[in-house]
C-alpha atoms as a PDB file:
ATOM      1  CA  UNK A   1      -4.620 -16.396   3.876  1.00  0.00           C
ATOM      2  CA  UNK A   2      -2.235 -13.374   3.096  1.00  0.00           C
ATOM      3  CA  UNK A   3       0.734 -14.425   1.006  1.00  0.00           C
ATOM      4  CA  UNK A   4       4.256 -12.095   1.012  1.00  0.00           C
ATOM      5  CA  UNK A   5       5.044 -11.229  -2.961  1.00  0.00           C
ATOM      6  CA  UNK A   6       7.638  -8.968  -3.968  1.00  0.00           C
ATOM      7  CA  UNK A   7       7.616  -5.693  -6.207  1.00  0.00           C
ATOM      8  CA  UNK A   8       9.756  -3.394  -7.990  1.00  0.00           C
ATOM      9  CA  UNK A   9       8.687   0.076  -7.272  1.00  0.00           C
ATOM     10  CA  UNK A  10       9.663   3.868  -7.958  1.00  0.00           C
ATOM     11  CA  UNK A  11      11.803   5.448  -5.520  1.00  0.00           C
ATOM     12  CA  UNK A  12       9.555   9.037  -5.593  1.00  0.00           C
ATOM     13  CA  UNK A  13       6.368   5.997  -4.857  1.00  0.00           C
ATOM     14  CA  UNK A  14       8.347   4.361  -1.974  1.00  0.00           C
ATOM     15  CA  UNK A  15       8.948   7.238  -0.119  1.00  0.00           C
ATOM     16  CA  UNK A  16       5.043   8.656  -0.830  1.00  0.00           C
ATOM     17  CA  UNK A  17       4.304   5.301   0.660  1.00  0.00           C
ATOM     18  CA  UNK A  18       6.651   5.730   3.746  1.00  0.00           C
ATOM     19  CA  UNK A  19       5.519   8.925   4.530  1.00  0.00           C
ATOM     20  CA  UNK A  20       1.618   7.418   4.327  1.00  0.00           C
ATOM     21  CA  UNK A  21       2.303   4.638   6.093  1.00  0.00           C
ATOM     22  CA  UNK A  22       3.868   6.570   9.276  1.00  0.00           C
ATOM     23  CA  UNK A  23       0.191   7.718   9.691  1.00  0.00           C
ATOM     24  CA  UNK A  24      -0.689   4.718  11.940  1.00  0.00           C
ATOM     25  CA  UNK A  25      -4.230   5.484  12.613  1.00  0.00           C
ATOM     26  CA  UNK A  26      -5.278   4.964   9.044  1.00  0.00           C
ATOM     27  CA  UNK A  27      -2.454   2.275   8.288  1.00  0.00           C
ATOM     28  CA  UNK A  28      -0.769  -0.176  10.456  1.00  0.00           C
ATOM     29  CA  UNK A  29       2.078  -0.434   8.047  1.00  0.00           C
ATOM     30  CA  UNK A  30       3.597  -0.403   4.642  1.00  0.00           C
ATOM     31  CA  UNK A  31       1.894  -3.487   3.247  1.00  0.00           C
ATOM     32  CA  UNK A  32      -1.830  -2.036   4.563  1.00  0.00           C
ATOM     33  CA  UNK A  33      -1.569   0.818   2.754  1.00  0.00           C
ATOM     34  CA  UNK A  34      -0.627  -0.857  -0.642  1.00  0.00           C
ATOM     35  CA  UNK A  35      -3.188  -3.803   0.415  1.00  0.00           C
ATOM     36  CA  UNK A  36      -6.080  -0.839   0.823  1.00  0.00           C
ATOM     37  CA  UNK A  37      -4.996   0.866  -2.590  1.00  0.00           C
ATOM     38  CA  UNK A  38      -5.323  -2.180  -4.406  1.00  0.00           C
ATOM     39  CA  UNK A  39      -8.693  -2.871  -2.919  1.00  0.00           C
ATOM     40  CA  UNK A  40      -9.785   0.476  -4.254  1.00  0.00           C
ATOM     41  CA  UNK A  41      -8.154  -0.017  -7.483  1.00  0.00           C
ATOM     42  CA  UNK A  42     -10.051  -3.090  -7.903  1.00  0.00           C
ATOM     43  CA  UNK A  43     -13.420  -1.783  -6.533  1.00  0.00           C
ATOM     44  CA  UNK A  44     -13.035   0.967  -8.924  1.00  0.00           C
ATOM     45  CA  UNK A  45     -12.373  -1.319 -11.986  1.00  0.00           C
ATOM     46  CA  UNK A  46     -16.081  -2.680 -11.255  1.00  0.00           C
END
């Protein structure tokens, strides 16, 4: 079950994430691509 939360986040890092997430055949939107990062960010922390 996916839950909405909310973030504060760096202007220059919102609009690095806009212009990632407009690639829709890697991400089908903003919350994917910050979903997928954290996934890495956690597989790397293993």
């Amino acid at each position: 079950m996916k839950k909405p939360i909310s973030a504060t986040i760096d202007e220059e890092l919102i609009n690095w994430i806009e212009k990632e997430a407009s690639d829709t055949k890697k991400y089908r939107n903003k919350s994917h691509l910050i979903e997928v990062a954290i996934e890495m960010l956690k597989a790397n922390k293993k």
